[in-house]
C-alpha atoms as a PDB file:
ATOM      1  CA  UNK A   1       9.933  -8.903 -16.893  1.00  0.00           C
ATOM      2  CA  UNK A   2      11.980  -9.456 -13.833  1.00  0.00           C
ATOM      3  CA  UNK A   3      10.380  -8.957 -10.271  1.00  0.00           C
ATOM      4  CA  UNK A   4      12.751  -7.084  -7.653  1.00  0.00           C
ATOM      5  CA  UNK A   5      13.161  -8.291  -4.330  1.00  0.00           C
ATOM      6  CA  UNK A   6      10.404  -6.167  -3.287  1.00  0.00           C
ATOM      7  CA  UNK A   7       7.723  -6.938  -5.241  1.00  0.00           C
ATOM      8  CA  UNK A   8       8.613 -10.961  -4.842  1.00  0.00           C
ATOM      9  CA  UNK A   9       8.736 -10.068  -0.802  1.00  0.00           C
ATOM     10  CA  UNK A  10       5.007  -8.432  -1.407  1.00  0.00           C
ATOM     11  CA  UNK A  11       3.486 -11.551  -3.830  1.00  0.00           C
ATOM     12  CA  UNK A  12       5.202 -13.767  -1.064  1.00  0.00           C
ATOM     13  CA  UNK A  13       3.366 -12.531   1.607  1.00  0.00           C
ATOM     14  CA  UNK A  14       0.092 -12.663  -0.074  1.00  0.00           C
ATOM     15  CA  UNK A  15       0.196 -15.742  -1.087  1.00  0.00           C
ATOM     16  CA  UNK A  16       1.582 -16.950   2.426  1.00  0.00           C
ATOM     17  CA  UNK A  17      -1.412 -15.177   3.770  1.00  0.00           C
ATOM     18  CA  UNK A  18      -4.184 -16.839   1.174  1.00  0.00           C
ATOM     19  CA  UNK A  19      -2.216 -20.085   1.503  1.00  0.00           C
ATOM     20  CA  UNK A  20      -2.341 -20.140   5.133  1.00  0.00           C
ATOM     21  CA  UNK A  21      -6.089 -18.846   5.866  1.00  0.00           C
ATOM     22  CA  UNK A  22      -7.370 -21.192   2.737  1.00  0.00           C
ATOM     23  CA  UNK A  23      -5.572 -24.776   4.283  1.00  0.00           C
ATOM     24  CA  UNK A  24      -6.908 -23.459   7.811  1.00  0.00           C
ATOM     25  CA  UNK A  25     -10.520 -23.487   5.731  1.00  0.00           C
ATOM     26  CA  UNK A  26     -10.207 -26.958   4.593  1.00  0.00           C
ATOM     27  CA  UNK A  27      -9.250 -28.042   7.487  1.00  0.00           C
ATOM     28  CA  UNK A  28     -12.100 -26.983   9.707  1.00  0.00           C
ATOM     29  CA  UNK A  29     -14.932 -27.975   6.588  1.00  0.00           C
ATOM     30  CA  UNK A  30     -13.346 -31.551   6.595  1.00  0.00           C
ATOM     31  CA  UNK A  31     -13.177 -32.040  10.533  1.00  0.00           C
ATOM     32  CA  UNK A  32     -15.733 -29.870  12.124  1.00  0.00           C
ATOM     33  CA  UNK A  33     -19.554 -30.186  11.731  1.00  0.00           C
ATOM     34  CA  UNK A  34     -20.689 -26.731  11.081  1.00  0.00           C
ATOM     35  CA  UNK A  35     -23.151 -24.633  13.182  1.00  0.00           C
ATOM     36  CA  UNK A  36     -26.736 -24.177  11.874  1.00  0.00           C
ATOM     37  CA  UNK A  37     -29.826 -22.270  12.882  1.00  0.00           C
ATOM     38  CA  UNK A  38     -31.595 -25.107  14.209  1.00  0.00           C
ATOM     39  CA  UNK A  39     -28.436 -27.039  15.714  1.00  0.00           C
ATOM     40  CA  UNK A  40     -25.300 -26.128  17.274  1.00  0.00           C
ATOM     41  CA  UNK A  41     -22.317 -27.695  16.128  1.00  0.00           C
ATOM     42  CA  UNK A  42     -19.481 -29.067  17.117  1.00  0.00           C
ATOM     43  CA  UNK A  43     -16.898 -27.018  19.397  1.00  0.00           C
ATOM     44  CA  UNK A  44     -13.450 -27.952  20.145  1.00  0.00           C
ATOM     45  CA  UNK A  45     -11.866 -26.665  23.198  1.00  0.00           C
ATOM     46  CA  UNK A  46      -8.324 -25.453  22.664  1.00  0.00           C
ATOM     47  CA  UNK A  47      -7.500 -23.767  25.475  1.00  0.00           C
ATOM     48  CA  UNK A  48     -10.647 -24.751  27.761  1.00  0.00           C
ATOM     49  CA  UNK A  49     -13.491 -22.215  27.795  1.00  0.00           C
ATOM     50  CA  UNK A  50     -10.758 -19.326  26.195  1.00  0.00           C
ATOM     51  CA  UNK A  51     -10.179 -20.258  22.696  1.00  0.00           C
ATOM     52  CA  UNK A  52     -12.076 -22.477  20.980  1.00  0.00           C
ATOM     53  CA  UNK A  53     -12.720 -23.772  17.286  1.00  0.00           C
ATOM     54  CA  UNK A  54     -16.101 -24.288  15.781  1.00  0.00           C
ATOM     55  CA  UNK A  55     -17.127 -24.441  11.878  1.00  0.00           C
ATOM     56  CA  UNK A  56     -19.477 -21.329  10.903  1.00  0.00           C
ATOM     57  CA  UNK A  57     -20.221 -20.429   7.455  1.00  0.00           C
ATOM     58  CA  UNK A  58     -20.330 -16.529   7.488  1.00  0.00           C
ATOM     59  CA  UNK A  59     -22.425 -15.216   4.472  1.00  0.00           C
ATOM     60  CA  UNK A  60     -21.552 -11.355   5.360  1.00  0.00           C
ATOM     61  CA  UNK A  61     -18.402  -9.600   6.241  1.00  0.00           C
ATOM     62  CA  UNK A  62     -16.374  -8.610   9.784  1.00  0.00           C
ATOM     63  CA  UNK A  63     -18.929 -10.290  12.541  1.00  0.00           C
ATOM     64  CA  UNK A  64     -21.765 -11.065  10.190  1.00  0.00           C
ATOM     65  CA  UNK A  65     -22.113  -7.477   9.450  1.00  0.00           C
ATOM     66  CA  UNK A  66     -24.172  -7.383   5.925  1.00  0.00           C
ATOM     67  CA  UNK A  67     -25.521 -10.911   5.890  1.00  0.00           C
ATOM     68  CA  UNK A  68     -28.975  -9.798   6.292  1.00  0.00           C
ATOM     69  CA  UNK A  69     -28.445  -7.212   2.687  1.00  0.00           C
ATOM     70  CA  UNK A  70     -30.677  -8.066  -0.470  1.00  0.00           C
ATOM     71  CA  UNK A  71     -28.502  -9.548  -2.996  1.00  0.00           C
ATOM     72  CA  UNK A  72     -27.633  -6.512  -5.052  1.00  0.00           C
ATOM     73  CA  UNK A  73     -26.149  -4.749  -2.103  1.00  0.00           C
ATOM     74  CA  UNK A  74     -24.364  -7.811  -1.126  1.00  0.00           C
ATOM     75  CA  UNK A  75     -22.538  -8.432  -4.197  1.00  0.00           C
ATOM     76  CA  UNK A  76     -21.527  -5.072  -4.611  1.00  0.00           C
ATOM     77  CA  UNK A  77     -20.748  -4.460  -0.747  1.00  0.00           C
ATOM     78  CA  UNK A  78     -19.135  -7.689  -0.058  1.00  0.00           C
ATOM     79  CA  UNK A  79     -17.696  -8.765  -3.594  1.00  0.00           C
ATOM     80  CA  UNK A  80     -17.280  -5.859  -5.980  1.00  0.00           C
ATOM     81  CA  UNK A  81     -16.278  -2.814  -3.636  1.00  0.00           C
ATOM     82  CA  UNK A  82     -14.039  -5.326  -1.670  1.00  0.00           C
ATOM     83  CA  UNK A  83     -11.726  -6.125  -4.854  1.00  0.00           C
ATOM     84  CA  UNK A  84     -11.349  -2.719  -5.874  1.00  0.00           C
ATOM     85  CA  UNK A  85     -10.226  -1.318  -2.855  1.00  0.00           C
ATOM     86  CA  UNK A  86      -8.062  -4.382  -2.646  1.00  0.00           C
ATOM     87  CA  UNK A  87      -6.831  -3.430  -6.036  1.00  0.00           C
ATOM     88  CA  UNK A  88      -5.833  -0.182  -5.192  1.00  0.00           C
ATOM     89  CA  UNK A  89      -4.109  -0.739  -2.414  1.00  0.00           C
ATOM     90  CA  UNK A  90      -2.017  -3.219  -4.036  1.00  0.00           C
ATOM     91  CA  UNK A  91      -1.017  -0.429  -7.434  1.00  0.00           C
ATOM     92  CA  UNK A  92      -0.334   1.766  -4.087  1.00  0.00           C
ATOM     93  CA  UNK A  93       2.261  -1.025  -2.574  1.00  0.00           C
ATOM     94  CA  UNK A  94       3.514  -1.608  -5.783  1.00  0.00           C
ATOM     95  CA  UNK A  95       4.562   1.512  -6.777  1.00  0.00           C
ATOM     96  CA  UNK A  96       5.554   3.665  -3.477  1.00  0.00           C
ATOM     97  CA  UNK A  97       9.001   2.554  -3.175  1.00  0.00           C
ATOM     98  CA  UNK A  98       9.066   4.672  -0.196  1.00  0.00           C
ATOM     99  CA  UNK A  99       7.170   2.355   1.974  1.00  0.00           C
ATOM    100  CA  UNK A 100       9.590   0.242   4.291  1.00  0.00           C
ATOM    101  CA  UNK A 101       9.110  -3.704   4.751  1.00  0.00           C
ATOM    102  CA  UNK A 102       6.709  -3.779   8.316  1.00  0.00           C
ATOM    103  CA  UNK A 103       4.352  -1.226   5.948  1.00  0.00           C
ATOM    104  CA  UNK A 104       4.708  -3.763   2.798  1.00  0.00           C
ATOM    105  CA  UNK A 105       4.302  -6.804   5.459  1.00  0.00           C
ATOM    106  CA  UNK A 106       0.890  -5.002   6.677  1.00  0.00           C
ATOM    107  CA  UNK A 107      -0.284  -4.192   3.401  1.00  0.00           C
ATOM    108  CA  UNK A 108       0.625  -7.294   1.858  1.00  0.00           C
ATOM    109  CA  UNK A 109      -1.300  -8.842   4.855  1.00  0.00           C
ATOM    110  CA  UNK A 110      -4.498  -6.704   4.548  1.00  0.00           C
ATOM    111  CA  UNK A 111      -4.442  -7.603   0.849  1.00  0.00           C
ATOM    112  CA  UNK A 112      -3.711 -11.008   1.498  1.00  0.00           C
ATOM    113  CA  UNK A 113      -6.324 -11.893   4.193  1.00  0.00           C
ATOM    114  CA  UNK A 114      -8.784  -9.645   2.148  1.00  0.00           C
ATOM    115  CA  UNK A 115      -8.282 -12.082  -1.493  1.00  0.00           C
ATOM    116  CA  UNK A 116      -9.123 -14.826   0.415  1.00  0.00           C
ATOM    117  CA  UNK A 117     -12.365 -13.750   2.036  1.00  0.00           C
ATOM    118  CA  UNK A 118     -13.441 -12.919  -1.147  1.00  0.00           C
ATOM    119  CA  UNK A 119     -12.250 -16.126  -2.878  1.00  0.00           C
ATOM    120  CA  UNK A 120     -14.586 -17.827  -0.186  1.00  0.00           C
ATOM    121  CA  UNK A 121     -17.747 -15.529  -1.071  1.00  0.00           C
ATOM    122  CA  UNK A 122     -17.247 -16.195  -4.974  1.00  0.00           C
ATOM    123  CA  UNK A 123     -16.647 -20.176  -4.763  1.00  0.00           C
ATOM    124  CA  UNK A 124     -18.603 -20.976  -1.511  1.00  0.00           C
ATOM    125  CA  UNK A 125     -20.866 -18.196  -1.083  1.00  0.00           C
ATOM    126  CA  UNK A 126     -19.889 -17.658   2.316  1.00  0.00           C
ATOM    127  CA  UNK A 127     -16.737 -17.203   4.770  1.00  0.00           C
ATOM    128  CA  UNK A 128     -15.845 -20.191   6.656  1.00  0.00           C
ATOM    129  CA  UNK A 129     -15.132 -18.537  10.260  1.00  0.00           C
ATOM    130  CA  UNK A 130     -13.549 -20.989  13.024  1.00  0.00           C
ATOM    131  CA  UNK A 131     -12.078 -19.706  16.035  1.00  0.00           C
ATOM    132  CA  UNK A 132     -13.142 -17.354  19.113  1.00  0.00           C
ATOM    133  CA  UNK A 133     -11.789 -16.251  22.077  1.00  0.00           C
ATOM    134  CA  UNK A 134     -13.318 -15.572  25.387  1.00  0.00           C
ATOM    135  CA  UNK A 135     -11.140 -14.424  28.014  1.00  0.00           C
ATOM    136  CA  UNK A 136     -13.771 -14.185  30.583  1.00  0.00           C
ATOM    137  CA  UNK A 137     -15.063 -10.858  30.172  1.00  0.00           C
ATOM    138  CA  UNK A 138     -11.857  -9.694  29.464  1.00  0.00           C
ATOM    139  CA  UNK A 139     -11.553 -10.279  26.327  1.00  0.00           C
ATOM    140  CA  UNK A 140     -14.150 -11.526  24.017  1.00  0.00           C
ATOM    141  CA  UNK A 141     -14.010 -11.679  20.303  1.00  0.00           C
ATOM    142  CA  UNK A 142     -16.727 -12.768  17.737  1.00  0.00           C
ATOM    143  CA  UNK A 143     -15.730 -15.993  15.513  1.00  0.00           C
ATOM    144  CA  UNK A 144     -13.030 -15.338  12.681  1.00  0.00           C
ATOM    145  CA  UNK A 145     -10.968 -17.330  10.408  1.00  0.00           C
ATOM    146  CA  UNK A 146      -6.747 -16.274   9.437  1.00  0.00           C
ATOM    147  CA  UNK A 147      -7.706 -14.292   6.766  1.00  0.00           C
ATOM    148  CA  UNK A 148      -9.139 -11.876   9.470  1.00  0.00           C
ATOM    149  CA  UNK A 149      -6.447 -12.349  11.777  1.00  0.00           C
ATOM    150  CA  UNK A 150      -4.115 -11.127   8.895  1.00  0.00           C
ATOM    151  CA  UNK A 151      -6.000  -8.600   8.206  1.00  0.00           C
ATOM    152  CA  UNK A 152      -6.589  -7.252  11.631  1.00  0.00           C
ATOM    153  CA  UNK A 153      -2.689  -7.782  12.073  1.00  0.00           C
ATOM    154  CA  UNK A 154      -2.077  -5.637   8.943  1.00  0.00           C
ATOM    155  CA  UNK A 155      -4.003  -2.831  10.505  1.00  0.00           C
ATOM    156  CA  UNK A 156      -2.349  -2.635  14.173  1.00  0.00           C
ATOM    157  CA  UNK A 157       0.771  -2.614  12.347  1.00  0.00           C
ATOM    158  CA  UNK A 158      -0.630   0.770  10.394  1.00  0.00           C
ATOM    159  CA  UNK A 159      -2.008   1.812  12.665  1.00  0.00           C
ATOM    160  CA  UNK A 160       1.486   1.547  15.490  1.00  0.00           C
ATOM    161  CA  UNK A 161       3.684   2.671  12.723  1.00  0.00           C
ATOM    162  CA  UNK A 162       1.300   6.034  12.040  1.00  0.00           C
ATOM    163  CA  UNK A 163       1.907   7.008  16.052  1.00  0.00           C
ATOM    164  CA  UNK A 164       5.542   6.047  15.364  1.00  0.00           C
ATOM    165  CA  UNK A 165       5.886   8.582  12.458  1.00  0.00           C
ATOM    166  CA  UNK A 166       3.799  11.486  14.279  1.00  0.00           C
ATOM    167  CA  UNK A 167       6.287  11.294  16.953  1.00  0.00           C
ATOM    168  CA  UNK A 168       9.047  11.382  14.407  1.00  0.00           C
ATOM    169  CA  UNK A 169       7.639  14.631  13.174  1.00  0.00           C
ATOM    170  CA  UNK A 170       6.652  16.102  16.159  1.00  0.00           C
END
Protein backbone atom coordinates (compact mmCIF):
# COMPACT_ATOMS: atom_id res chain seq x y z
CA UNK A 1 0.00 0.00 0.00
CA UNK A 2 1.48 3.33 -0.77
CA UNK A 3 0.95 6.35 1.70
CA UNK A 4 0.17 9.83 -0.11
CA UNK A 5 1.82 12.83 0.87
CA UNK A 6 -0.89 13.48 3.20
CA UNK A 7 -1.17 10.76 5.22
CA UNK A 8 2.95 10.58 5.53
CA UNK A 9 2.60 14.60 6.47
CA UNK A 10 -0.12 13.34 9.29
CA UNK A 11 2.11 10.02 10.69
CA UNK A 12 5.03 12.65 10.54
CA UNK A 13 3.63 14.92 12.76
CA UNK A 14 2.59 12.42 15.26
CA UNK A 15 5.42 10.88 15.61
CA UNK A 16 7.38 14.32 15.75
CA UNK A 17 4.97 15.13 18.48
CA UNK A 18 5.43 11.60 20.61
CA UNK A 19 9.13 11.80 19.71
CA UNK A 20 9.56 15.17 20.99
CA UNK A 21 7.31 15.10 24.33
CA UNK A 22 8.79 11.34 25.10
CA UNK A 23 12.90 12.57 24.83
CA UNK A 24 11.66 15.79 26.84
CA UNK A 25 10.38 12.85 29.50
CA UNK A 26 13.63 11.17 29.71
CA UNK A 27 15.28 13.94 30.02
CA UNK A 28 13.69 15.47 33.07
CA UNK A 29 13.43 11.56 34.92
CA UNK A 30 17.29 11.29 34.35
CA UNK A 31 18.26 14.94 35.57
CA UNK A 32 15.63 16.18 37.87
CA UNK A 33 14.75 14.71 41.33
CA UNK A 34 11.06 14.48 41.30
CA UNK A 35 8.59 16.21 43.71
CA UNK A 36 6.94 14.09 46.46
CA UNK A 37 4.34 14.58 49.14
CA UNK A 38 6.66 14.79 51.88
CA UNK A 39 9.60 16.68 49.94
CA UNK A 40 9.84 19.18 47.34
CA UNK A 41 12.08 18.60 44.63
CA UNK A 42 14.33 20.03 42.69
CA UNK A 43 13.42 23.28 40.53
CA UNK A 44 15.41 24.74 37.84
CA UNK A 45 15.01 28.30 37.04
CA UNK A 46 14.85 29.00 33.33
CA UNK A 47 13.82 32.20 33.05
CA UNK A 48 14.08 33.31 36.89
CA UNK A 49 10.84 33.07 38.88
CA UNK A 50 8.72 32.88 35.16
CA UNK A 51 9.37 29.56 33.75
CA UNK A 52 10.72 26.99 35.49
CA UNK A 53 11.33 23.07 35.24
CA UNK A 54 10.65 20.64 37.98
CA UNK A 55 10.04 16.65 37.73
CA UNK A 56 6.28 15.72 38.80
CA UNK A 57 4.81 12.45 38.17
CA UNK A 58 1.08 13.23 37.31
CA UNK A 59 -1.13 10.08 37.95
CA UNK A 60 -4.43 11.92 36.48
CA UNK A 61 -5.06 13.95 33.44
CA UNK A 62 -4.99 18.04 32.46
CA UNK A 63 -3.84 19.61 36.09
CA UNK A 64 -4.21 16.47 38.13
CA UNK A 65 -7.80 16.39 37.33
CA UNK A 66 -8.91 12.53 38.08
CA UNK A 67 -5.97 11.43 40.17
CA UNK A 68 -8.00 11.09 43.19
CA UNK A 69 -10.71 8.36 40.92
CA UNK A 70 -10.92 4.61 42.18
CA UNK A 71 -9.16 2.53 39.75
CA UNK A 72 -12.02 1.43 37.56
CA UNK A 73 -12.92 4.96 36.69
CA UNK A 74 -9.37 5.76 36.13
CA UNK A 75 -8.60 3.24 33.64
CA UNK A 76 -11.53 3.79 31.75
CA UNK A 77 -11.44 7.76 32.11
CA UNK A 78 -7.82 8.20 31.65
CA UNK A 79 -6.78 5.05 29.48
CA UNK A 80 -9.68 3.50 27.62
CA UNK A 81 -12.01 6.58 26.69
CA UNK A 82 -8.73 8.54 25.88
CA UNK A 83 -7.66 6.01 22.96
CA UNK A 84 -10.89 5.83 21.45
CA UNK A 85 -11.54 9.26 21.03
CA UNK A 86 -7.97 9.43 19.87
CA UNK A 87 -8.90 6.76 17.43
CA UNK A 88 -11.59 8.48 15.98
CA UNK A 89 -10.23 11.45 15.42
CA UNK A 90 -7.45 10.00 13.60
CA UNK A 91 -10.19 7.62 10.92
CA UNK A 92 -11.68 11.40 10.81
CA UNK A 93 -8.09 12.97 9.61
CA UNK A 94 -7.54 10.17 7.59
CA UNK A 95 -10.30 10.14 5.54
CA UNK A 96 -11.67 13.95 5.14
CA UNK A 97 -9.56 14.95 2.36
CA UNK A 98 -11.20 18.19 2.72
CA UNK A 99 -9.32 19.26 5.71
CA UNK A 100 -6.33 21.68 4.75
CA UNK A 101 -2.68 21.19 6.31
CA UNK A 102 -2.91 23.88 9.66
CA UNK A 103 -6.30 21.52 10.44
CA UNK A 104 -4.15 18.15 9.74
CA UNK A 105 -1.08 19.94 11.71
CA UNK A 106 -3.66 20.52 14.77
CA UNK A 107 -5.15 17.27 14.61
CA UNK A 108 -2.12 15.45 14.06
CA UNK A 109 -0.88 17.44 17.15
CA UNK A 110 -3.89 16.71 19.45
CA UNK A 111 -3.44 13.06 18.46
CA UNK A 112 0.08 13.20 18.83
CA UNK A 113 0.45 14.85 22.30
CA UNK A 114 -2.64 12.70 23.35
CA UNK A 115 -0.60 8.92 22.34
CA UNK A 116 1.97 9.95 24.39
CA UNK A 117 0.18 10.81 27.61
CA UNK A 118 -1.30 7.68 27.38
CA UNK A 119 1.90 5.74 26.54
CA UNK A 120 3.13 7.30 29.95
CA UNK A 121 -0.09 6.07 31.99
CA UNK A 122 0.24 2.39 30.47
CA UNK A 123 4.22 1.96 30.97
CA UNK A 124 4.77 4.33 33.99
CA UNK A 125 1.52 4.68 35.51
CA UNK A 126 1.69 8.25 35.55
CA UNK A 127 2.47 11.51 33.33
CA UNK A 128 5.79 12.93 33.85
CA UNK A 129 4.84 16.85 33.93
CA UNK A 130 7.96 19.39 33.96
CA UNK A 131 7.52 22.88 33.25
CA UNK A 132 5.33 25.96 34.61
CA UNK A 133 5.03 29.34 34.04
CA UNK A 134 4.31 32.17 36.32
CA UNK A 135 4.17 35.47 34.87
CA UNK A 136 3.46 37.22 38.03
CA UNK A 137 -0.12 37.14 38.26
CA UNK A 138 -0.36 37.58 34.81
CA UNK A 139 -0.08 34.59 33.69
CA UNK A 140 0.07 31.46 35.64
CA UNK A 141 -0.17 27.97 34.38
CA UNK A 142 -0.24 24.60 36.33
CA UNK A 143 2.86 22.14 35.51
CA UNK A 144 2.71 20.33 31.98
CA UNK A 145 4.95 18.36 29.86
CA UNK A 146 5.09 18.80 25.43
CA UNK A 147 2.61 16.42 24.97
CA UNK A 148 0.21 19.06 26.54
CA UNK A 149 1.72 21.86 24.92
CA UNK A 150 0.92 20.03 21.57
CA UNK A 151 -2.11 19.37 22.46
CA UNK A 152 -3.17 22.70 23.75
CA UNK A 153 -1.46 24.07 20.44
CA UNK A 154 -3.68 21.72 18.36
CA UNK A 155 -6.73 23.23 19.93
CA UNK A 156 -6.00 27.17 19.52
CA UNK A 157 -5.31 26.30 16.08
CA UNK A 158 -9.16 24.75 15.91
CA UNK A 159 -10.29 26.73 17.63
CA UNK A 160 -8.68 30.28 15.39
CA UNK A 161 -9.41 28.50 12.23
CA UNK A 162 -13.38 27.88 13.36
CA UNK A 163 -13.67 32.01 13.83
CA UNK A 164 -11.76 32.16 10.52
CA UNK A 165 -14.40 30.02 8.66
CA UNK A 166 -17.56 31.75 10.43
CA UNK A 167 -16.33 34.90 9.05
CA UNK A 168 -15.89 33.27 5.69
CA UNK A 169 -19.53 32.38 5.79
CA UNK A 170 -20.87 35.21 7.27
Amino acid sequence: MKLSKRSIYIILIIVLTIAVDQISKTLVRASIEPQTDIQQGERISLIGDAFIMMNVENTGAFLGMGSDLNPTLRLIFLLILPIIVLGFVLRYILKDKSLDNLSLFAFSSIIGGGIANVFDRIVYGSVTDFFFIDLGGVFKTGIFNMADLSVTTGMIILVLLSFKKKKVTE
